[in-house]
C-alpha atoms as a PDB file:
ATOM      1  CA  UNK A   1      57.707  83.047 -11.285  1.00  0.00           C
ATOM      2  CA  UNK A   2      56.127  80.349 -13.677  1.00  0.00           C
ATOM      3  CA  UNK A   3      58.127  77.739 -14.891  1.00  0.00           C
ATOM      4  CA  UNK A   4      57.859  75.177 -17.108  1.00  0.00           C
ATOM      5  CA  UNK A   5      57.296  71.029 -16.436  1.00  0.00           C
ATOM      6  CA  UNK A   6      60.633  70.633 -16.791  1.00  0.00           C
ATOM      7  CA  UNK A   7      62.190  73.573 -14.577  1.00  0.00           C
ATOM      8  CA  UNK A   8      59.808  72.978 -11.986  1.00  0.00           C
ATOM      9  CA  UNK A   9      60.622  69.241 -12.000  1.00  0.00           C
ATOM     10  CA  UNK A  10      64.606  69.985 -11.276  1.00  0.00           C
ATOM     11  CA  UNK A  11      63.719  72.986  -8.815  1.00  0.00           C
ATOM     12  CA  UNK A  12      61.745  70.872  -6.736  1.00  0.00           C
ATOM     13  CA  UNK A  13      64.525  67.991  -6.316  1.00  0.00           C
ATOM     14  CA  UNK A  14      66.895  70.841  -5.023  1.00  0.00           C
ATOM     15  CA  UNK A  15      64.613  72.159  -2.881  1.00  0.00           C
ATOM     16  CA  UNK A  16      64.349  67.999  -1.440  1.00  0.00           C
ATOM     17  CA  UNK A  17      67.859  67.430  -1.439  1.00  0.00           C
ATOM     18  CA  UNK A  18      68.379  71.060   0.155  1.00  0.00           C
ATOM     19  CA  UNK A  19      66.067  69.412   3.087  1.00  0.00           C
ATOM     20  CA  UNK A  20      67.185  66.304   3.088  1.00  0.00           C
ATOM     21  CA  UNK A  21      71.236  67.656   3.743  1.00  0.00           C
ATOM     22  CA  UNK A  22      69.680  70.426   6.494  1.00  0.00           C
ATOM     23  CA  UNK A  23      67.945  67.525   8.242  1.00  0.00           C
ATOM     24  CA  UNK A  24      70.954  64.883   8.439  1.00  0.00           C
ATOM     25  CA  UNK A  25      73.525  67.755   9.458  1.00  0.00           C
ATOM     26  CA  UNK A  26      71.358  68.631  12.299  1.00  0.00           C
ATOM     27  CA  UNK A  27      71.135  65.194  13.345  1.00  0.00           C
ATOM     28  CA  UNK A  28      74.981  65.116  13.419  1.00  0.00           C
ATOM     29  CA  UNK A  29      74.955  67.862  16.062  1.00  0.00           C
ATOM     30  CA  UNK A  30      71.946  67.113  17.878  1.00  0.00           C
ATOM     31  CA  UNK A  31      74.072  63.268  18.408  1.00  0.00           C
ATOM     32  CA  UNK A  32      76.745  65.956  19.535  1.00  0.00           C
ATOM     33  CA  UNK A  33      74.663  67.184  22.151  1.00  0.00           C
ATOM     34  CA  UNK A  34      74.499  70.304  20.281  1.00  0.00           C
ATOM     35  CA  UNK A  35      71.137  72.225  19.746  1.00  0.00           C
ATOM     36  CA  UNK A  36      72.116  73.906  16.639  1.00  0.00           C
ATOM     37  CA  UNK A  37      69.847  74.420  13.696  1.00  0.00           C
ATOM     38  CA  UNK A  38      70.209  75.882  10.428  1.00  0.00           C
ATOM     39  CA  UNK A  39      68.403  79.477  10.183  1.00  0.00           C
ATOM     40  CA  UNK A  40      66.708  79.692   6.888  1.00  0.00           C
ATOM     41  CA  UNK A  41      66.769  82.912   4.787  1.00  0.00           C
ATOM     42  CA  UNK A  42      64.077  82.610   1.906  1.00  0.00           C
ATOM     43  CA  UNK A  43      64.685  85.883  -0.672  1.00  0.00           C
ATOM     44  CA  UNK A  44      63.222  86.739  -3.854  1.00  0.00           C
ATOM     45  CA  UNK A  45      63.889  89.985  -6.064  1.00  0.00           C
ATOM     46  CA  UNK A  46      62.503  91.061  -9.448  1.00  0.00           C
ATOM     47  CA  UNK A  47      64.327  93.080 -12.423  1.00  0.00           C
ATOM     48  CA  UNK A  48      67.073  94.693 -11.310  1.00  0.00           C
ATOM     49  CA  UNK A  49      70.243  96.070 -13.037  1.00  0.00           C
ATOM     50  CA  UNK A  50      72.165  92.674 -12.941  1.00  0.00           C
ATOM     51  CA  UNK A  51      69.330  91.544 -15.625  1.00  0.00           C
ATOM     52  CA  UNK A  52      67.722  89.366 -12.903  1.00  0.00           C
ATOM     53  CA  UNK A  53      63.681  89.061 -14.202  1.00  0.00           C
ATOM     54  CA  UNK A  54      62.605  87.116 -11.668  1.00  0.00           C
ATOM     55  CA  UNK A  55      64.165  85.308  -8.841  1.00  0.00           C
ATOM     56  CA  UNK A  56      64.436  83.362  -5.489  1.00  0.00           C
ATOM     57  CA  UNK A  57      66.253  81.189  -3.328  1.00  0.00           C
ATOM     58  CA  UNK A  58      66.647  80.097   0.158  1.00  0.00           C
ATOM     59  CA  UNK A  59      70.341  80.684   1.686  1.00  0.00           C
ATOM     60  CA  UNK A  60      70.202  78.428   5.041  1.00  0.00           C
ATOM     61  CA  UNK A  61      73.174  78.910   7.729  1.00  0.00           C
ATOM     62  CA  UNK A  62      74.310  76.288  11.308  1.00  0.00           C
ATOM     63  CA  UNK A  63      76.616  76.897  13.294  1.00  0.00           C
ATOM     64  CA  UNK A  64      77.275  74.057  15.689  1.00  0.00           C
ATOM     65  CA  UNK A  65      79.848  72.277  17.648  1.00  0.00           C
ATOM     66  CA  UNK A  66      80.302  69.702  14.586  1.00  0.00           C
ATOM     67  CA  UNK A  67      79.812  72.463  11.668  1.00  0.00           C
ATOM     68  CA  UNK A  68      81.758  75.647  12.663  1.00  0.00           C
ATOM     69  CA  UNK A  69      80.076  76.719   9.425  1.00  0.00           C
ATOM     70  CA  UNK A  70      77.909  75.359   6.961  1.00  0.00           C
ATOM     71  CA  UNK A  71      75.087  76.777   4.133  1.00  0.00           C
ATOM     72  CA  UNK A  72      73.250  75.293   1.982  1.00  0.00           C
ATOM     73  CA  UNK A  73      72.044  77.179  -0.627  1.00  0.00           C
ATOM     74  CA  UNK A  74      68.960  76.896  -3.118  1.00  0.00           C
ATOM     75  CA  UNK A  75      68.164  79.720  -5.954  1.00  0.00           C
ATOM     76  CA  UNK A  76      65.926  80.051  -9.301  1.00  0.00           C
ATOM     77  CA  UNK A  77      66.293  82.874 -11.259  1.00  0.00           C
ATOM     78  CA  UNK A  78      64.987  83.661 -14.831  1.00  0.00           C
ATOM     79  CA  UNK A  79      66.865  86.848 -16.404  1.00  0.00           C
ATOM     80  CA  UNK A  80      69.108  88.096 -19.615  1.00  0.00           C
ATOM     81  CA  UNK A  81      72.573  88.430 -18.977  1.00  0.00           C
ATOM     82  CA  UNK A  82      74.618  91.277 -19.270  1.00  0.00           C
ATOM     83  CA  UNK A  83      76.672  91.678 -23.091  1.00  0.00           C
ATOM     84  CA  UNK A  84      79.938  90.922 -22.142  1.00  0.00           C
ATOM     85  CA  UNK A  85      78.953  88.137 -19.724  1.00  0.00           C
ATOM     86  CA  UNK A  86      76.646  86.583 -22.465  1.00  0.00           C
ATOM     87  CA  UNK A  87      79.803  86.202 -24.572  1.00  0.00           C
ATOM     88  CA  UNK A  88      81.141  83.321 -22.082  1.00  0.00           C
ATOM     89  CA  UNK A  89      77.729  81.668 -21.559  1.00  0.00           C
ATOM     90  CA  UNK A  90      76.911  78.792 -24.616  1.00  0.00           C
ATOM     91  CA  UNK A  91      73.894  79.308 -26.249  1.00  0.00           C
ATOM     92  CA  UNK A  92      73.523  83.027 -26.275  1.00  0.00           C
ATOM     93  CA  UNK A  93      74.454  84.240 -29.039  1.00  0.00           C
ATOM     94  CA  UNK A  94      71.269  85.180 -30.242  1.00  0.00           C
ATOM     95  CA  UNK A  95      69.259  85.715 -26.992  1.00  0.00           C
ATOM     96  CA  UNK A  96      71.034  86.432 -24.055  1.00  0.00           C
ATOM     97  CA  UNK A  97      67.465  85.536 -21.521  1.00  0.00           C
ATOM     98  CA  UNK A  98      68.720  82.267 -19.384  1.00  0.00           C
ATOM     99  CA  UNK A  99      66.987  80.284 -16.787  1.00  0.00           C
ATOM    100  CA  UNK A 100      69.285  78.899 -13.581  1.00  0.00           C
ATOM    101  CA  UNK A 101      68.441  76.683 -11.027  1.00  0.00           C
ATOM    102  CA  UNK A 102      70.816  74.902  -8.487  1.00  0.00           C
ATOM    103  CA  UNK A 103      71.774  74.055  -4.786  1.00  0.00           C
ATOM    104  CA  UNK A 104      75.122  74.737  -3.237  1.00  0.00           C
ATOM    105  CA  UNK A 105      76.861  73.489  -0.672  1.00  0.00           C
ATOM    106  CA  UNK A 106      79.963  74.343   1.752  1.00  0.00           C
ATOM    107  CA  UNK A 107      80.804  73.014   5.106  1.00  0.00           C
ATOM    108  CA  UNK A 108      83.588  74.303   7.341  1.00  0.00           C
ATOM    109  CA  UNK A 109      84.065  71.705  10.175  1.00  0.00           C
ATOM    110  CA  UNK A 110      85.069  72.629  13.571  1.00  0.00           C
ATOM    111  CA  UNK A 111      87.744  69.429  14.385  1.00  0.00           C
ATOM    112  CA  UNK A 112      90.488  70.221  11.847  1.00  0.00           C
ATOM    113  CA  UNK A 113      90.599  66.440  11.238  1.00  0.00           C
ATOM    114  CA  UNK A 114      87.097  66.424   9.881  1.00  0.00           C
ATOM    115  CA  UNK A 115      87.656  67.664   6.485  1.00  0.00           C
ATOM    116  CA  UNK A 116      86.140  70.663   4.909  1.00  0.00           C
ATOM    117  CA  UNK A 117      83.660  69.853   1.486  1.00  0.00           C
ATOM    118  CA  UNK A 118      82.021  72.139  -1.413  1.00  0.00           C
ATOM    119  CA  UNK A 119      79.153  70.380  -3.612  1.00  0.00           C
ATOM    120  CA  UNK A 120      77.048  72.226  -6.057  1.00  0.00           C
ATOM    121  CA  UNK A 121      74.505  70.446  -9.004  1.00  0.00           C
ATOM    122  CA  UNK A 122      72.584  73.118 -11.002  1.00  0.00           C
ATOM    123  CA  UNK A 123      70.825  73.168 -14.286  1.00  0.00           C
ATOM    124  CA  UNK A 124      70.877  76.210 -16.630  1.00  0.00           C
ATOM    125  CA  UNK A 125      69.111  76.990 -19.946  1.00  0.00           C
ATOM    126  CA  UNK A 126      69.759  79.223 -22.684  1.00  0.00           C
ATOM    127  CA  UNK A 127      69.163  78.559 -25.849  1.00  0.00           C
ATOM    128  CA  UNK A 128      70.870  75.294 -24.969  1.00  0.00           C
ATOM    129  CA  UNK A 129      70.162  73.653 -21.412  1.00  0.00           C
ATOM    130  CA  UNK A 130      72.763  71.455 -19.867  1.00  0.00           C
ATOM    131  CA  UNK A 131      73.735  70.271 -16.351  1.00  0.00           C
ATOM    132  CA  UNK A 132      76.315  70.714 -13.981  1.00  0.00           C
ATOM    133  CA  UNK A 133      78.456  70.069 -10.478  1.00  0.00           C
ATOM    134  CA  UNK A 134      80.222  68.279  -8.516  1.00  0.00           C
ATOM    135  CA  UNK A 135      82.128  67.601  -4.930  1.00  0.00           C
ATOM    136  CA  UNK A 136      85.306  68.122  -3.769  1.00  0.00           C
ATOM    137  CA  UNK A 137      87.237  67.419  -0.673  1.00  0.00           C
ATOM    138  CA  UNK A 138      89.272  69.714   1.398  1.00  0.00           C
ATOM    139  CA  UNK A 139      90.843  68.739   4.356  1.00  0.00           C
ATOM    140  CA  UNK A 140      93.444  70.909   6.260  1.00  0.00           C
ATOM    141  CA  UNK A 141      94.524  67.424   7.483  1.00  0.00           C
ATOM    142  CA  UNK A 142      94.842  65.026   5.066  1.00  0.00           C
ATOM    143  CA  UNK A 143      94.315  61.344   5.417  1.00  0.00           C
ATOM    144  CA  UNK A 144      95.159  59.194   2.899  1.00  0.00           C
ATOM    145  CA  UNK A 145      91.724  56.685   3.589  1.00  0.00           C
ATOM    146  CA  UNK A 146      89.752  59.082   3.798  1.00  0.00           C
ATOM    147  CA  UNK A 147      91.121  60.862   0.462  1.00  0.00           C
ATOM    148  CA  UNK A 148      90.834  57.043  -1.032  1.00  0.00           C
ATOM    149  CA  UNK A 149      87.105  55.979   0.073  1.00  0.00           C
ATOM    150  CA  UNK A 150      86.159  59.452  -1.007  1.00  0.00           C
ATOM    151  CA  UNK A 151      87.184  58.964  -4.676  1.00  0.00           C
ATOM    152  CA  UNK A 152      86.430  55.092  -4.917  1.00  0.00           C
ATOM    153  CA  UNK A 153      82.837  56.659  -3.517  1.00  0.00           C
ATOM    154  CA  UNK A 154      82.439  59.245  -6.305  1.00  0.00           C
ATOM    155  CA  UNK A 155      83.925  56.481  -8.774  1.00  0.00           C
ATOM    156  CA  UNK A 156      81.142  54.044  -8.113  1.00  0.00           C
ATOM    157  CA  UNK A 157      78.629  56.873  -8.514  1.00  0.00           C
ATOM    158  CA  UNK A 158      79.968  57.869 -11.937  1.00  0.00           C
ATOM    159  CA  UNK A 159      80.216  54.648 -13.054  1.00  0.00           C
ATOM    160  CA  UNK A 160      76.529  53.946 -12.888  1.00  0.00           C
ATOM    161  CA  UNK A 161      76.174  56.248 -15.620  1.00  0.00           C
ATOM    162  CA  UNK A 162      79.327  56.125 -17.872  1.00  0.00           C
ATOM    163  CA  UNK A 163      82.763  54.531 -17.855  1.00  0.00           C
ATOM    164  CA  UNK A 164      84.119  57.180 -18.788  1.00  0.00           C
ATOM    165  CA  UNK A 165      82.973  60.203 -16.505  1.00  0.00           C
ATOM    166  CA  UNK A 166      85.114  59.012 -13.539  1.00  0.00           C
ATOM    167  CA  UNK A 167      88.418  59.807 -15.272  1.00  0.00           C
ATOM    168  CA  UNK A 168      87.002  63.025 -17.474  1.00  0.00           C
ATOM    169  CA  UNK A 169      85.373  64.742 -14.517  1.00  0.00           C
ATOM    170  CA  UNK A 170      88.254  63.773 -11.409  1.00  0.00           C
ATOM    171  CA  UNK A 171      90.823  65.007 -14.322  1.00  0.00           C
ATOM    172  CA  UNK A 172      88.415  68.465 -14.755  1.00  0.00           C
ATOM    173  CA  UNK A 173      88.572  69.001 -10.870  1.00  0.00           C
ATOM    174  CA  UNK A 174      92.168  68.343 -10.604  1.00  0.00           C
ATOM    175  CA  UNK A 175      92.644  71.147 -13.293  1.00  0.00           C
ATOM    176  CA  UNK A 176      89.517  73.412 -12.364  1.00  0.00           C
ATOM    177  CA  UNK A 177      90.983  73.293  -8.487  1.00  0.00           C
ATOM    178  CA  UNK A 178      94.309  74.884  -8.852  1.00  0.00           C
ATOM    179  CA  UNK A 179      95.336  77.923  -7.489  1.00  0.00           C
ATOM    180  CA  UNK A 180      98.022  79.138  -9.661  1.00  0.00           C
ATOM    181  CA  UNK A 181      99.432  81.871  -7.824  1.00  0.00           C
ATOM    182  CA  UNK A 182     100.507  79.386  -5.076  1.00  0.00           C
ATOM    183  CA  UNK A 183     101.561  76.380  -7.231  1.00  0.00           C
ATOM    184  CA  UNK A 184      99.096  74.135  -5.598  1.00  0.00           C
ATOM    185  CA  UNK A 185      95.300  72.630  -5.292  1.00  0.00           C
ATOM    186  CA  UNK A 186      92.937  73.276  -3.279  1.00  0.00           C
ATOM    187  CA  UNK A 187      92.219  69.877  -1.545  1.00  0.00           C
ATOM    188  CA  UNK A 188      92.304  66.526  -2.524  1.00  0.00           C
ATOM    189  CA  UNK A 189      89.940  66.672  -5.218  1.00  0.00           C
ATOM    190  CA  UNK A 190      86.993  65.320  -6.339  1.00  0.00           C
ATOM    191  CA  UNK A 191      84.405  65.759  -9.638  1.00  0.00           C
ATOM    192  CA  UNK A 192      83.647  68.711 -11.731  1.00  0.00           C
ATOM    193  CA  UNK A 193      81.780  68.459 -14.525  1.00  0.00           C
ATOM    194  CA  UNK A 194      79.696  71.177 -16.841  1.00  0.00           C
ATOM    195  CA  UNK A 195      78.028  71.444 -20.179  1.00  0.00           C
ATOM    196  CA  UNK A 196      76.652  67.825 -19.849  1.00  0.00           C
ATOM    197  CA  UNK A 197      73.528  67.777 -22.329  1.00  0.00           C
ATOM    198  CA  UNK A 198      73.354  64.254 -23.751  1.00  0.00           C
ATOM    199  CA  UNK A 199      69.667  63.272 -22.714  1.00  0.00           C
ATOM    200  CA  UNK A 200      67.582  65.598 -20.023  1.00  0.00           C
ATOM    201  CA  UNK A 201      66.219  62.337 -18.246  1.00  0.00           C
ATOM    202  CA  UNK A 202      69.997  60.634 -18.268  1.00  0.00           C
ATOM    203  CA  UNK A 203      71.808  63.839 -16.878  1.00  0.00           C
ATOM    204  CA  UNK A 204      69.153  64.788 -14.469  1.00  0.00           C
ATOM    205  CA  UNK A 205      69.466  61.082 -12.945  1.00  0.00           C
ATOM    206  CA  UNK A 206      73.548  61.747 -13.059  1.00  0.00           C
ATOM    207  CA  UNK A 207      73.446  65.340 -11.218  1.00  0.00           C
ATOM    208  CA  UNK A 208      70.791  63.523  -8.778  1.00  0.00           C
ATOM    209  CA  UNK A 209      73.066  60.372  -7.978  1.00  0.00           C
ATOM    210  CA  UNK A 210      75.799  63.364  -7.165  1.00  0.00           C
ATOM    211  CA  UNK A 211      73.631  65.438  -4.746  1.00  0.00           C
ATOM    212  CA  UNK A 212      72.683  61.956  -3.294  1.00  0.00           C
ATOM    213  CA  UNK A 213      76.025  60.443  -2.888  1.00  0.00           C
ATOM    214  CA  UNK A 214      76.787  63.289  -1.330  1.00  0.00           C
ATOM    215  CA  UNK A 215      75.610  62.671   1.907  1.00  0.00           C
ATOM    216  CA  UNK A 216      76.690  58.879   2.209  1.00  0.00           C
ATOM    217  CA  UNK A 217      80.419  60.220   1.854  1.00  0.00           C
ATOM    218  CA  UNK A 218      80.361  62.795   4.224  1.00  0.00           C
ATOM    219  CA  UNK A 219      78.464  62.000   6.926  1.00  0.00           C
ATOM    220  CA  UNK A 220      81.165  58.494   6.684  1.00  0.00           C
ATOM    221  CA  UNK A 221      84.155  60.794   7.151  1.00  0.00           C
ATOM    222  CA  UNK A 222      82.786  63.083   9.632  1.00  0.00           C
ATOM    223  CA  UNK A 223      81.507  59.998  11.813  1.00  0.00           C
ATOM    224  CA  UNK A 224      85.343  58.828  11.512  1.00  0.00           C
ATOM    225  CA  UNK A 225      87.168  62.120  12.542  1.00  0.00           C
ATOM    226  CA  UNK A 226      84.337  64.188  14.710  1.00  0.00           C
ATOM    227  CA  UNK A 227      86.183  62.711  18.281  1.00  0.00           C
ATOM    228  CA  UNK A 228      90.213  63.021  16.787  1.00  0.00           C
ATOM    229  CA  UNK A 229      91.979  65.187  19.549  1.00  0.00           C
ATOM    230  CA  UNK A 230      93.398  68.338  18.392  1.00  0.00           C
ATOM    231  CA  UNK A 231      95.962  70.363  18.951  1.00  0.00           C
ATOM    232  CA  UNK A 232      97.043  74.294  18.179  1.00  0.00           C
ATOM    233  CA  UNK A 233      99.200  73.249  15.621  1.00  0.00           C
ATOM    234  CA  UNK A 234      96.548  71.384  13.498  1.00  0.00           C
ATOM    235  CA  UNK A 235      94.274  74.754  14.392  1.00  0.00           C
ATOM    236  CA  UNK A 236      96.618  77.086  12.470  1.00  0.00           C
ATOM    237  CA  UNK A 237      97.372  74.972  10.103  1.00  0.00           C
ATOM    238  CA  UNK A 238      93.511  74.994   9.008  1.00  0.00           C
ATOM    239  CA  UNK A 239      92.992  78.824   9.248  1.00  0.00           C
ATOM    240  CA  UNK A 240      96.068  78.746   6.969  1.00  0.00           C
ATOM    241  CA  UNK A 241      94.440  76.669   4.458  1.00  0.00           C
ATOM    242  CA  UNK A 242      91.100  78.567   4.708  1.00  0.00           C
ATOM    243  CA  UNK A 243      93.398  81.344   3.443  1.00  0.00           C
ATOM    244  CA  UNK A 244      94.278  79.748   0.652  1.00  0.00           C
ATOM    245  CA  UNK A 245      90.583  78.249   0.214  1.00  0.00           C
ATOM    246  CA  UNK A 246      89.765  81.786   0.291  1.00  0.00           C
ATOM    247  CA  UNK A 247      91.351  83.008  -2.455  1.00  0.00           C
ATOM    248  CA  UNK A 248      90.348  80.190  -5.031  1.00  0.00           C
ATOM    249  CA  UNK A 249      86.790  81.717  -4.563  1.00  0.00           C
ATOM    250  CA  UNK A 250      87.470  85.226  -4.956  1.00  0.00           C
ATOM    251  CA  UNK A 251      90.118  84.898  -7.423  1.00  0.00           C
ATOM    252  CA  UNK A 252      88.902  82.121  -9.575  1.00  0.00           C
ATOM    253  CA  UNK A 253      85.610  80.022  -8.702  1.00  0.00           C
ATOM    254  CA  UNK A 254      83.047  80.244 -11.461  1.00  0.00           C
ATOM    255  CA  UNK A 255      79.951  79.646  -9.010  1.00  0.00           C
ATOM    256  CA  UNK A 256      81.450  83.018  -7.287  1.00  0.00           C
ATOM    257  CA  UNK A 257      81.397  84.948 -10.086  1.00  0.00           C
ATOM    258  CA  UNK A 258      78.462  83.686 -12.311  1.00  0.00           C
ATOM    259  CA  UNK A 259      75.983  84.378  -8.722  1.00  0.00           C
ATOM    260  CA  UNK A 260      78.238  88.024  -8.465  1.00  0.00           C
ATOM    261  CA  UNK A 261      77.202  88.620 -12.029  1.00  0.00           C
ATOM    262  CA  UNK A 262      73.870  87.374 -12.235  1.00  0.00           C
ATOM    263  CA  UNK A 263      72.781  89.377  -9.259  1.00  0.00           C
ATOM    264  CA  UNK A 264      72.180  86.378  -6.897  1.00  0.00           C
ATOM    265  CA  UNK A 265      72.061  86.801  -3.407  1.00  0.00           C
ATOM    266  CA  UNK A 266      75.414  88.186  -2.249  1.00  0.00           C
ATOM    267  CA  UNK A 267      75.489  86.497   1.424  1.00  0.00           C
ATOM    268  CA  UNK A 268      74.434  83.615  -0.349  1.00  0.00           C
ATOM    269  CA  UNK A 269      77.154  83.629  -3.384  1.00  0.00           C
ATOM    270  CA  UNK A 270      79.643  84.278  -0.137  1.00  0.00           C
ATOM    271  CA  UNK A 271      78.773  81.907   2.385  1.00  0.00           C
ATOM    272  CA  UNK A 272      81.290  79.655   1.142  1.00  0.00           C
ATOM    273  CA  UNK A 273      84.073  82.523   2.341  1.00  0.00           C
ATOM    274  CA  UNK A 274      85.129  80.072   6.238  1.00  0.00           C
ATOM    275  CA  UNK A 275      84.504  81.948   9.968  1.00  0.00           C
ATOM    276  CA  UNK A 276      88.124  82.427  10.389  1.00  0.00           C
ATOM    277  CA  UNK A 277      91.374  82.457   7.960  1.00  0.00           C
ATOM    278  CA  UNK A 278      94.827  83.624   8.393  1.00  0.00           C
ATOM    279  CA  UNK A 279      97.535  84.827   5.983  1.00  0.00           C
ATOM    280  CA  UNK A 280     101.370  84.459   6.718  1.00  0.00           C
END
């Protein structure tokens, strides 16, 4: 699939950070004395009924004494999308062809103390191009230092770029992470941001500081709550909140349904879905 300077340019940084993220989490569990590794699944497709001209990704999967569950996901896909999908997508209203490009994140942790995380940065083009993303903490167990250093973390991050994208984007997750139908949030929040298209060179820099920052949060908190003894209770109560984390992203997550309609990869577009849940 040819792309131009400037698509190849943001591919390739995903496809970095995608390797740097694999490499560090298997660090954490080889320091575990763990042996896991993440098991990389490249696909590709070409035209098929979604609209999907061209396409391909790698979906990557570990499983580990640290990580009950974790993919990281990369994907680049050239296509037209469907009528009524167009309709929600700017910059289509005359040609519906896009271009997408992104990594996703989601890590389900095996000590219910460590908290859970989703991060995604991806770049799209229509007739418009713009960027996207974000990260957002989930903990079954919250604690209220970790909840602080997390946002103070993001905070410094956003403020490298504008004094006002702290409070626009933490705002945007707080509303964009609600799950109605059970009057509450899912997690603790984070950033969410979308639609960003001030300067190419100035946004790409943003969505790269995110991806990056990333990893200096995390691997903090799960350094701090890896060894916390458990017990059953704090067990159920996380496979209750996957439950609820499970419904947010079949009910109302965009990255779930813009992958589902697009034609991405379907493991991929559902690896977020945790190992084990429960209902009550």
């Amino acid at each position: 699939m040819k792309l131009d300077k400037q698509q190849q340019t943001v591919s390739d940084w995903f496809h970095q950070l995608r390797n740097r993220i694999c490499q560090q989490f298997e660090a954490v569990e080889h320091q575990a004395g763990s042996q896991a590794v993440f098991l990389p699944t490249p696909w590709q497709k070409n035209s098929d009924s979604f609209g999907i001209q061209k396409g391909h990704g790698i979906r990557s999967l570990m499983k580990g004494q640290i990580f009950e569950k974790v993919g990281v996901n990369i994907s680049t896909v050239k296509g037209c999308f469907s009528p009524d999908f167009a309709q929600k997508i700017p910059g289509t209203e005359k040609d519906p062809h896009f271009f997408a490009t992104g990594i996703s994140l989601v890590a389900h942790m095996a000590n219910p103390h460590v908290p859970n995380i989703h991060m995604n940065c991806r770049f799209l083009q229509t007739e418009k191009s713009w960027f996207g993303g974000g990260i957002d903490l989930n903990p079954s167990t919250p604690y209220q230092e970790d909840t602080d250093e997390f946002h103070l973390a993001l905070k410094a991050v956003c403020d490298q770029h504008n004094p006002d994208y702290y409070t626009r984007f933490s705002e945007w997750a707080d509303r964009y992470f609600d799950i109605p139908h059970r009057q509450t949030k899912r997690g603790v929040g984070g950033i969410f941001y979308d639609y960003i298209d001030n300067d190419f060179e100035a946004d790409f820099a943003f969505t790269k500081d995110v991806g990056s920052a990333f990893l200096d949060i995390f691997l903090k908190l799960i350094a701090r709550r890896q060894n916390t003894p458990v017990s059953e209770e704090d067990f159920h109560r996380l496979h209750v909140y996957r439950g609820r984390y499970t419904e947010f992203n079949l009910l109302y997550d965009r990255g779930t349904l813009f992958g589902l309609k697009t034609g991405g990869d379907a493991e991929a577009v559902l690896m977020s879905l945790p190992p084990i849940a429960v209902w009550e």
